[in-house]
N, C-alpha and C. Protein backbone atom coordinates (compact mmCIF):
# COMPACT_ATOMS: atom_id res chain seq x y z
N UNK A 1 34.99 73.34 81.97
CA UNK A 1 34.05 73.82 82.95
C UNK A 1 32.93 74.56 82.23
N UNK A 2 31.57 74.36 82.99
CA UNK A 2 30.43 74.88 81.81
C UNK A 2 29.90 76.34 82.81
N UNK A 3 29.63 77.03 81.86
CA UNK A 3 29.41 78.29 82.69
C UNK A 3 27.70 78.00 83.01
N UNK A 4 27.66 78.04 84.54
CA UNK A 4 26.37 77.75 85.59
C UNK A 4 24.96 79.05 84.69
N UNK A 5 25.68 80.60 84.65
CA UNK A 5 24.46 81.30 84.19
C UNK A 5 24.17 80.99 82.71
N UNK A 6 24.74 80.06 81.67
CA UNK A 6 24.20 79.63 80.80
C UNK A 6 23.29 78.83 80.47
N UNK A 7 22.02 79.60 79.68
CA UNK A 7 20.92 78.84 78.99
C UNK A 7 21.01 78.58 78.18
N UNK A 8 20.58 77.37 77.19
CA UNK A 8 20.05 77.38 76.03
C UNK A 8 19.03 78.32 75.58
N UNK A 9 19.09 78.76 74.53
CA UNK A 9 17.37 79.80 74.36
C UNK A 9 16.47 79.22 74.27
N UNK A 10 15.93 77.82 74.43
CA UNK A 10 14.75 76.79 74.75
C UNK A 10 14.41 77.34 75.99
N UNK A 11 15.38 77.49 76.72
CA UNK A 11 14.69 77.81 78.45
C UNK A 11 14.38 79.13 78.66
N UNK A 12 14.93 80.36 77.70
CA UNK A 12 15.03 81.53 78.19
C UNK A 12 13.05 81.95 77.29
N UNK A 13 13.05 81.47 76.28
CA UNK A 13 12.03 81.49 75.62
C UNK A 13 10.35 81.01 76.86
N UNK A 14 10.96 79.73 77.16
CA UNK A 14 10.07 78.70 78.26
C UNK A 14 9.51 79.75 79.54
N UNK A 15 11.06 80.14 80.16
CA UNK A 15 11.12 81.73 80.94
C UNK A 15 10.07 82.54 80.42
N UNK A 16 10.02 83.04 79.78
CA UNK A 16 9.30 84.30 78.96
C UNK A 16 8.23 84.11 78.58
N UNK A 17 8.08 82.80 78.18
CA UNK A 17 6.60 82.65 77.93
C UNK A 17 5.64 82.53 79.47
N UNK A 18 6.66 81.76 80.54
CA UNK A 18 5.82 81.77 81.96
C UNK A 18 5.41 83.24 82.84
N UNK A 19 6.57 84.20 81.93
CA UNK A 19 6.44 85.33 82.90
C UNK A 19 5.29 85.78 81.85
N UNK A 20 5.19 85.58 80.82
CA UNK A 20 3.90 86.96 80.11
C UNK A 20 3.36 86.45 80.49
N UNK A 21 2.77 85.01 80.93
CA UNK A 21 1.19 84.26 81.09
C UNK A 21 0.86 84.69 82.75
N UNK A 22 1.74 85.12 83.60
CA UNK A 22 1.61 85.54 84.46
C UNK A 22 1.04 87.21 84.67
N UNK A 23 1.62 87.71 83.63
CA UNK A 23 1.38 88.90 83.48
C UNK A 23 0.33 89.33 83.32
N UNK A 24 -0.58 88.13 82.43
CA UNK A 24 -1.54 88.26 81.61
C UNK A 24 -2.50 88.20 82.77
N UNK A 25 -2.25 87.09 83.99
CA UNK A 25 -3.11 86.77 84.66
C UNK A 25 -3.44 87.86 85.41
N UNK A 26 -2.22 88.75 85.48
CA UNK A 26 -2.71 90.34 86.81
C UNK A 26 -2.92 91.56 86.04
N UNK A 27 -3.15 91.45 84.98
CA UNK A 27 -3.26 93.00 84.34
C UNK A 27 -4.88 92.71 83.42
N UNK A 28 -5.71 91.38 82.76
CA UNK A 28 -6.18 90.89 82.03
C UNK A 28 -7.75 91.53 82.96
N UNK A 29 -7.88 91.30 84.35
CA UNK A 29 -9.18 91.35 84.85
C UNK A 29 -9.58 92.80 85.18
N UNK A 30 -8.05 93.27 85.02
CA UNK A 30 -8.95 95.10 85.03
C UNK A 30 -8.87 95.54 83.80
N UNK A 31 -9.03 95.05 82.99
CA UNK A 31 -9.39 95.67 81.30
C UNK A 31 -10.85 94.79 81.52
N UNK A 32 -11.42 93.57 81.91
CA UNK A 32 -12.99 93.24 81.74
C UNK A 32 -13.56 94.02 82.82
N UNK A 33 -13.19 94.23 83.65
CA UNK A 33 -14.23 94.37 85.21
C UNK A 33 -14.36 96.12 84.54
N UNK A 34 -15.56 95.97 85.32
CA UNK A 34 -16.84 97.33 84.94
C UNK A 34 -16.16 98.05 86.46
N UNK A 35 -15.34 98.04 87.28
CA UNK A 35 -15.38 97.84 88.64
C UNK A 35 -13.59 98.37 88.89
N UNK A 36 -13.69 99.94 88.73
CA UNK A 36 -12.46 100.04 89.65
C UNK A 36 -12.24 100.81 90.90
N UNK A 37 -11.55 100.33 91.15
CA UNK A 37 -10.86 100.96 92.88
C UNK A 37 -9.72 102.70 92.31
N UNK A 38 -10.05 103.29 93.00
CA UNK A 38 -9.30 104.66 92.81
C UNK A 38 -7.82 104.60 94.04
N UNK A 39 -8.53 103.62 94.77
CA UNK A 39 -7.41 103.97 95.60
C UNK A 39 -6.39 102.36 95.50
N UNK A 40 -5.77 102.51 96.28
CA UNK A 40 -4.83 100.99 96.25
C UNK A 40 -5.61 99.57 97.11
N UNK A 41 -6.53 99.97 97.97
CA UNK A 41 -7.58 98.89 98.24
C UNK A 41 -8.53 98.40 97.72
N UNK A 42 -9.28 97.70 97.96
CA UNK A 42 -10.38 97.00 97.13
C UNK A 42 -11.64 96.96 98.07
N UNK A 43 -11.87 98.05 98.92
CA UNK A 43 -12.84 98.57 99.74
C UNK A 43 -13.73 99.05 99.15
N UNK A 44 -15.04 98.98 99.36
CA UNK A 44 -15.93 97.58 99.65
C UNK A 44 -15.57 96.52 98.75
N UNK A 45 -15.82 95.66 99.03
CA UNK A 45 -16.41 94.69 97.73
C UNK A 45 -17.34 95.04 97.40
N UNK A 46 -17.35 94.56 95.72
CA UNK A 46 -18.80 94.99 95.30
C UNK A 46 -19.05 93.72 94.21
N UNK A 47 -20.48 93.71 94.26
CA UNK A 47 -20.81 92.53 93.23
C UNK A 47 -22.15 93.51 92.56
N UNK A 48 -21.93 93.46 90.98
CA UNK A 48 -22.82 94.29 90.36
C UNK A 48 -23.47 92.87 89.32
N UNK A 49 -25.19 93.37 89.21
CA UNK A 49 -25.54 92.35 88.29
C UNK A 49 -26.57 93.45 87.77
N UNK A 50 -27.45 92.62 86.78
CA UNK A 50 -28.90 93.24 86.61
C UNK A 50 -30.11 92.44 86.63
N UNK A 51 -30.95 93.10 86.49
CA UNK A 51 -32.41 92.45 86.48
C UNK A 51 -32.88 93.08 85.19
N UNK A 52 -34.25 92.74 84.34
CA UNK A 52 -34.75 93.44 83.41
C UNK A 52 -34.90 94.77 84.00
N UNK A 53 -35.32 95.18 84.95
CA UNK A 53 -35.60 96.50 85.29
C UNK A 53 -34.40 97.22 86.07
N UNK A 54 -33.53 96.74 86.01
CA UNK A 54 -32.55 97.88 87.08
C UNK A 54 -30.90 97.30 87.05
N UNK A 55 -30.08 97.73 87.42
CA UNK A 55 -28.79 97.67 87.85
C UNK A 55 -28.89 97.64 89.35
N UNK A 56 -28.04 96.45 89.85
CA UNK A 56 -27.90 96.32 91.13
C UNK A 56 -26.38 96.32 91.47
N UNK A 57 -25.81 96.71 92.36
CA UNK A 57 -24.76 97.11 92.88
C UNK A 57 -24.91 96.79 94.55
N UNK A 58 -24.37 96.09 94.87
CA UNK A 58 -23.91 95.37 96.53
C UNK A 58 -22.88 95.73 96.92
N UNK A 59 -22.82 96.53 97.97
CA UNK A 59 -21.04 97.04 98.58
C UNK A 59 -21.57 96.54 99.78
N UNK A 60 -20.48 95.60 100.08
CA UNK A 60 -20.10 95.18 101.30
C UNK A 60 -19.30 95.42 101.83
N UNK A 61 -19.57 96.43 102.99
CA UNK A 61 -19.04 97.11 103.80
C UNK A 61 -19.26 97.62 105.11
N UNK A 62 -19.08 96.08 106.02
CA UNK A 62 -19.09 96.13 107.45
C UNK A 62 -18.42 97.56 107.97
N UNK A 63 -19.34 98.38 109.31
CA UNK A 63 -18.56 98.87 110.09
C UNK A 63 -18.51 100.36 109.55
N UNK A 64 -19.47 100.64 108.83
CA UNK A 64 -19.63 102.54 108.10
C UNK A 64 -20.62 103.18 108.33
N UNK A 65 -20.59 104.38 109.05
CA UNK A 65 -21.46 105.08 109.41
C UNK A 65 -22.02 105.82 108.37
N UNK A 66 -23.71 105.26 107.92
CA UNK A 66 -24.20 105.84 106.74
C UNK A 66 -24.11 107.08 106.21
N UNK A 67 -23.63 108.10 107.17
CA UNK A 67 -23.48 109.58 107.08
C UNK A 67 -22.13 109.82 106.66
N UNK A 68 -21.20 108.95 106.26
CA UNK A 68 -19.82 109.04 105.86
C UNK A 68 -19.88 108.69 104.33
N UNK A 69 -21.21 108.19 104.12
CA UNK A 69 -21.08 107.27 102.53
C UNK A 69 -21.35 108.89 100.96
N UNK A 70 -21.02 108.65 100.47
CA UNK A 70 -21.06 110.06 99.17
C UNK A 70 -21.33 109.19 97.92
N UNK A 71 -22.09 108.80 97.39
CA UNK A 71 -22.61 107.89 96.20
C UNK A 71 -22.81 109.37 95.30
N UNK A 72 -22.99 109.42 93.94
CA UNK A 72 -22.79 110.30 93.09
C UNK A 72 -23.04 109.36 91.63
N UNK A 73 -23.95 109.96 90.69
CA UNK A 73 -23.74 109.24 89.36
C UNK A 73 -23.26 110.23 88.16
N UNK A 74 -22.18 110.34 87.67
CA UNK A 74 -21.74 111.16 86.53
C UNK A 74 -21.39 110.51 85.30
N UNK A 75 -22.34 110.83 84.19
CA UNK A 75 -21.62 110.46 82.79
C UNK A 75 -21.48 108.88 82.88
N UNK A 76 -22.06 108.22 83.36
CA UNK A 76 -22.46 107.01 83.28
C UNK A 76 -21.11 106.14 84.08
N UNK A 77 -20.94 106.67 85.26
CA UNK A 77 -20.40 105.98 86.69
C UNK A 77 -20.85 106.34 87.75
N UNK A 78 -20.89 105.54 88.29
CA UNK A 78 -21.41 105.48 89.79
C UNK A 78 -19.72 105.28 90.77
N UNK A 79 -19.72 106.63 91.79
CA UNK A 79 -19.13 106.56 92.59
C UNK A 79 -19.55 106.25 93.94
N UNK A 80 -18.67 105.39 94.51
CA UNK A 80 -18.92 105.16 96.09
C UNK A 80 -18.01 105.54 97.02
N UNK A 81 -18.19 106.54 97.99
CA UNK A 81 -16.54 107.49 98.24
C UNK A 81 -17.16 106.96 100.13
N UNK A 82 -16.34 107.35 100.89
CA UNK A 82 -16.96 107.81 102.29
C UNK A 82 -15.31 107.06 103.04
N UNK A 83 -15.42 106.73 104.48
CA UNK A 83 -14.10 106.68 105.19
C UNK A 83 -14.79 105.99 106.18
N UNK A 84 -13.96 104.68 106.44
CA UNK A 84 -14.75 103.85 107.51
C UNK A 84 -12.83 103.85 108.89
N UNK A 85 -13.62 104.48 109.60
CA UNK A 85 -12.87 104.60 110.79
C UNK A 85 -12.14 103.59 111.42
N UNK A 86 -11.19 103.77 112.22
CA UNK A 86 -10.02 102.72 112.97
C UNK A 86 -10.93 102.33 114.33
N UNK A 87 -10.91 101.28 114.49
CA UNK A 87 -11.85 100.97 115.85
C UNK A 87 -10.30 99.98 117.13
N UNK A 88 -9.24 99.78 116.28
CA UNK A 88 -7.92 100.16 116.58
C UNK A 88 -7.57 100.92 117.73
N UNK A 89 -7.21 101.04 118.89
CA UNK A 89 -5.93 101.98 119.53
C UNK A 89 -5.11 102.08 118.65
N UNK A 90 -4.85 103.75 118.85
CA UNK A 90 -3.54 103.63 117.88
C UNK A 90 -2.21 103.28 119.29
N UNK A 91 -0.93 102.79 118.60
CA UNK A 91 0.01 102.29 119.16
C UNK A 91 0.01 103.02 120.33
N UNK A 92 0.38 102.85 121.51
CA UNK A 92 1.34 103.83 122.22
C UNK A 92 1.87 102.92 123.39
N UNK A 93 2.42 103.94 124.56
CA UNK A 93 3.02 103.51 125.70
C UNK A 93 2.27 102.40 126.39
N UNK A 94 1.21 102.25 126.21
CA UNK A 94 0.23 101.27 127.34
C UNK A 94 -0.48 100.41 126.33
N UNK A 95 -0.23 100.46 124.46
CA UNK A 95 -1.23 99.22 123.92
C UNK A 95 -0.32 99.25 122.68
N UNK A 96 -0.22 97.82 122.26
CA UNK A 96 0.29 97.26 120.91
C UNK A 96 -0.43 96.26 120.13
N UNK A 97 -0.58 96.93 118.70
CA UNK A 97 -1.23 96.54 117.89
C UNK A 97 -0.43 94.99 117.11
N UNK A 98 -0.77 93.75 117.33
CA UNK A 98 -0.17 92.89 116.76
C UNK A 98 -0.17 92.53 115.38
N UNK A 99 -1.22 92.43 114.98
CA UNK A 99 -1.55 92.63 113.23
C UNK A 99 -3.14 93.48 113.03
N UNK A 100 -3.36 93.97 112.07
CA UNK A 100 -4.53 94.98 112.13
C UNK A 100 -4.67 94.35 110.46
N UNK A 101 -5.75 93.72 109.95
CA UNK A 101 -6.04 93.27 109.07
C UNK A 101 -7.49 93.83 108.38
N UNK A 102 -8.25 94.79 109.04
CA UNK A 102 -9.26 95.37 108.44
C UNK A 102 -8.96 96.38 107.93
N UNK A 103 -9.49 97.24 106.91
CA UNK A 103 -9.37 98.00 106.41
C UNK A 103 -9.47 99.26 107.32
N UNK A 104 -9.03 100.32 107.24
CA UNK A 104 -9.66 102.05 107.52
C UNK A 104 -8.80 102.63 107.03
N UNK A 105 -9.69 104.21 106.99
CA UNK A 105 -9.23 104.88 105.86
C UNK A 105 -10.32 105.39 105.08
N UNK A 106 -9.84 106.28 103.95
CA UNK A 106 -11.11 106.84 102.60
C UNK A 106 -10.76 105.47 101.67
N UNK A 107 -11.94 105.63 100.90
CA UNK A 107 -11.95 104.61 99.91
C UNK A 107 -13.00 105.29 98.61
N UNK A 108 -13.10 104.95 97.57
CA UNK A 108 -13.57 105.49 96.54
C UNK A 108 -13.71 104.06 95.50
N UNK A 109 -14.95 103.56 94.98
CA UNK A 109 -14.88 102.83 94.23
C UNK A 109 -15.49 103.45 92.80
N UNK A 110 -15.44 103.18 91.47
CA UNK A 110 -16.04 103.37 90.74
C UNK A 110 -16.88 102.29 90.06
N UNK A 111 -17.53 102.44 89.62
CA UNK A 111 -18.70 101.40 89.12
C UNK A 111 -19.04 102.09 87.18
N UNK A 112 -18.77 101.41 86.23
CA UNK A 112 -19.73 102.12 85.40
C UNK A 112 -20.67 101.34 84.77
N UNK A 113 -21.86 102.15 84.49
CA UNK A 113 -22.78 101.79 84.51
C UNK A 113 -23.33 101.79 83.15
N UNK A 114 -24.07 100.57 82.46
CA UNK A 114 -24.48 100.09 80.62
C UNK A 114 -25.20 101.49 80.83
N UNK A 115 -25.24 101.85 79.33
CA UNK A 115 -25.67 102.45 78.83
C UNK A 115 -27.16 103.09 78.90
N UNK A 116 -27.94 101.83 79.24
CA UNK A 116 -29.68 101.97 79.20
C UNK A 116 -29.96 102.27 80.94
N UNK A 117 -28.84 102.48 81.92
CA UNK A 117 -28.86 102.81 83.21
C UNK A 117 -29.37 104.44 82.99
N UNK A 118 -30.72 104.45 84.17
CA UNK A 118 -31.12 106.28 84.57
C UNK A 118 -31.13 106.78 85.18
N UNK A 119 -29.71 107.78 85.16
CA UNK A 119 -29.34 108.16 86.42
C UNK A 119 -30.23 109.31 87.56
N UNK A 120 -31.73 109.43 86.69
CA UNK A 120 -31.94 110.12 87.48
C UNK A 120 -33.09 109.19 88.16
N UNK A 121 -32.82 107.95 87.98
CA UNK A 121 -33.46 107.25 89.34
C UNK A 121 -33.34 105.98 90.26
N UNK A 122 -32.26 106.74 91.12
CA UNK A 122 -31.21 105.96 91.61
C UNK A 122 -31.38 105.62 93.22
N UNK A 123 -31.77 104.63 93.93
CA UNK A 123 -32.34 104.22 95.23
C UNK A 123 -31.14 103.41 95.91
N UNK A 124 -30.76 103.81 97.33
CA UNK A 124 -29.62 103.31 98.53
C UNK A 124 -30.19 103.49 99.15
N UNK A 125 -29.66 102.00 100.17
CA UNK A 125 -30.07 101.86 101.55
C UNK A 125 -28.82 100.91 102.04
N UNK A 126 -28.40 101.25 103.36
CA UNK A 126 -27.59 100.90 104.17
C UNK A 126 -28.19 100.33 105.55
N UNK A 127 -27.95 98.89 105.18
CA UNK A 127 -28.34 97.95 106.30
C UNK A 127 -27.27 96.78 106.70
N UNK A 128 -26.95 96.29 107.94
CA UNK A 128 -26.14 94.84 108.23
C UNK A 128 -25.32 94.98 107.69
N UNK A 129 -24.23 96.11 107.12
CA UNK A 129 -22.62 96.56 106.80
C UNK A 129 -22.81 96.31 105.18
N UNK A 130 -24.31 96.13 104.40
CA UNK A 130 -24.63 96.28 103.09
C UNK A 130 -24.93 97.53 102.40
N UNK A 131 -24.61 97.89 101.65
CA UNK A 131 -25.00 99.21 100.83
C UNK A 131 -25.69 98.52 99.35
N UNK A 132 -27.02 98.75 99.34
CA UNK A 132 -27.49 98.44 98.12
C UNK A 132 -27.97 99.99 97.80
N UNK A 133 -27.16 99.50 96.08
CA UNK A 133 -27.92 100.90 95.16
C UNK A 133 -28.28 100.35 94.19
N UNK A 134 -29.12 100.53 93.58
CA UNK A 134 -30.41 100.07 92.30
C UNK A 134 -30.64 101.58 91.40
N UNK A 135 -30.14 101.28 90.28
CA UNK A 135 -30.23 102.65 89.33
C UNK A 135 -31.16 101.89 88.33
N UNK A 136 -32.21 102.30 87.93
CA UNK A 136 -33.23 101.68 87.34
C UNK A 136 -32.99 101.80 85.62
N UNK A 137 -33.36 100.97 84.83
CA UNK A 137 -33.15 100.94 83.56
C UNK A 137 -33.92 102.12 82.95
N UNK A 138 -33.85 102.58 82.26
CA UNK A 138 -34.39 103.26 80.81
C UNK A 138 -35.65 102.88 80.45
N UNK A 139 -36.76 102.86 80.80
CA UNK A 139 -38.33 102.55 80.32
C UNK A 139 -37.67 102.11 78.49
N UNK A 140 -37.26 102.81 77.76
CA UNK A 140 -37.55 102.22 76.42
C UNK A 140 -36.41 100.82 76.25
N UNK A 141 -35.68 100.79 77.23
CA UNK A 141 -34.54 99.51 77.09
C UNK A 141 -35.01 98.00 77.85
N UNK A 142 -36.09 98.27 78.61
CA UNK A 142 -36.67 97.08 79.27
C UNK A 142 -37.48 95.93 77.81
N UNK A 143 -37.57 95.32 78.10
CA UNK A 143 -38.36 94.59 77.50
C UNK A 143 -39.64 94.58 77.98
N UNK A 144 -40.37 94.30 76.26
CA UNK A 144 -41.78 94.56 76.63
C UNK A 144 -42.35 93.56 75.37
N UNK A 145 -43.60 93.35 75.81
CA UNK A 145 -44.43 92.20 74.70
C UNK A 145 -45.10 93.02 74.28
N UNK A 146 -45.45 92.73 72.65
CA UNK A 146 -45.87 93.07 71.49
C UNK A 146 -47.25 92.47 71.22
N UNK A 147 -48.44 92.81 71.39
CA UNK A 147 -49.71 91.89 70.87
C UNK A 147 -49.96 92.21 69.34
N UNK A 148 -49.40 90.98 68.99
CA UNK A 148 -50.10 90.38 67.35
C UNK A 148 -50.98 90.57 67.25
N UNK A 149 -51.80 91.51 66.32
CA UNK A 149 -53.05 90.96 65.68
C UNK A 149 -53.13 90.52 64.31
């Protein structure tokens, strides 16, 4: 009779190599991303790019009352903090919640920001559940043309 929990070490190896590549796949994108969450959600989304002149930052975030939002730039991060409300009944005797799939709650994202970012000139506006902030580059880090003579 062959004992059922026996492997060869071909398979236990095969095993091990599938679980690190898995591993690799959920721990690998928060060592690149410029982009973390403080809390256990991923509220707003955010998509950060640049232009020659500025850092752009997009939080998408349906459903927040602009007076709840706390943006802040320290030491070269940009925080996005504020609390987007339950529009929810909460449970009781007369209403039941069947699944509740939007977010509410505080949320806090961090953003950090290259080096040639200036934090002291930094522009938001909150429109259509968008939060754009634009922190403008460094005058000496832009590019600029040189006339040859």
């Amino acid at each position: 009779m062959i004992n059922a929990s026996f492997r060869p070490a071909a398979d236990l190896f095969s095993e091990f190599n599938r679980l690190q590549s898995m591993l690799d796949q959920v721990f690998r994108p928060l060592e690149r991303s410029s982009i973390r969450s403080l809390t256990g959600a991923s509220f707003p989304v955010i998509n950060v790019g640049t232009t020659p002149e500025s850092v752009e930052i997009m939080a998408l975030a349906p459903g927040l009352d602009p007076d709840s939002l706390q943006l802040t730039v320290d030491r070269g991060l940009l925080v996005i903090a504020g609390e987007r409300k339950s529009q929810v009944p909460e449970p009781g005797d007369s209403t039941s919640v069947y699944a509740q799939e939007r977010f509410a709650g505080s949320f806090r994202r961090v953003v950090s920001l290259p080096e040639d970012a200036d934090a002291a000139k930094v522009d938001a506006t909150y429109r259509d559940g968008i939060l754009r902030v634009s922190v403008a580059k460094r005058e000496s880090s832009r590019p600029r043309r040189i006339e040859v003579s």
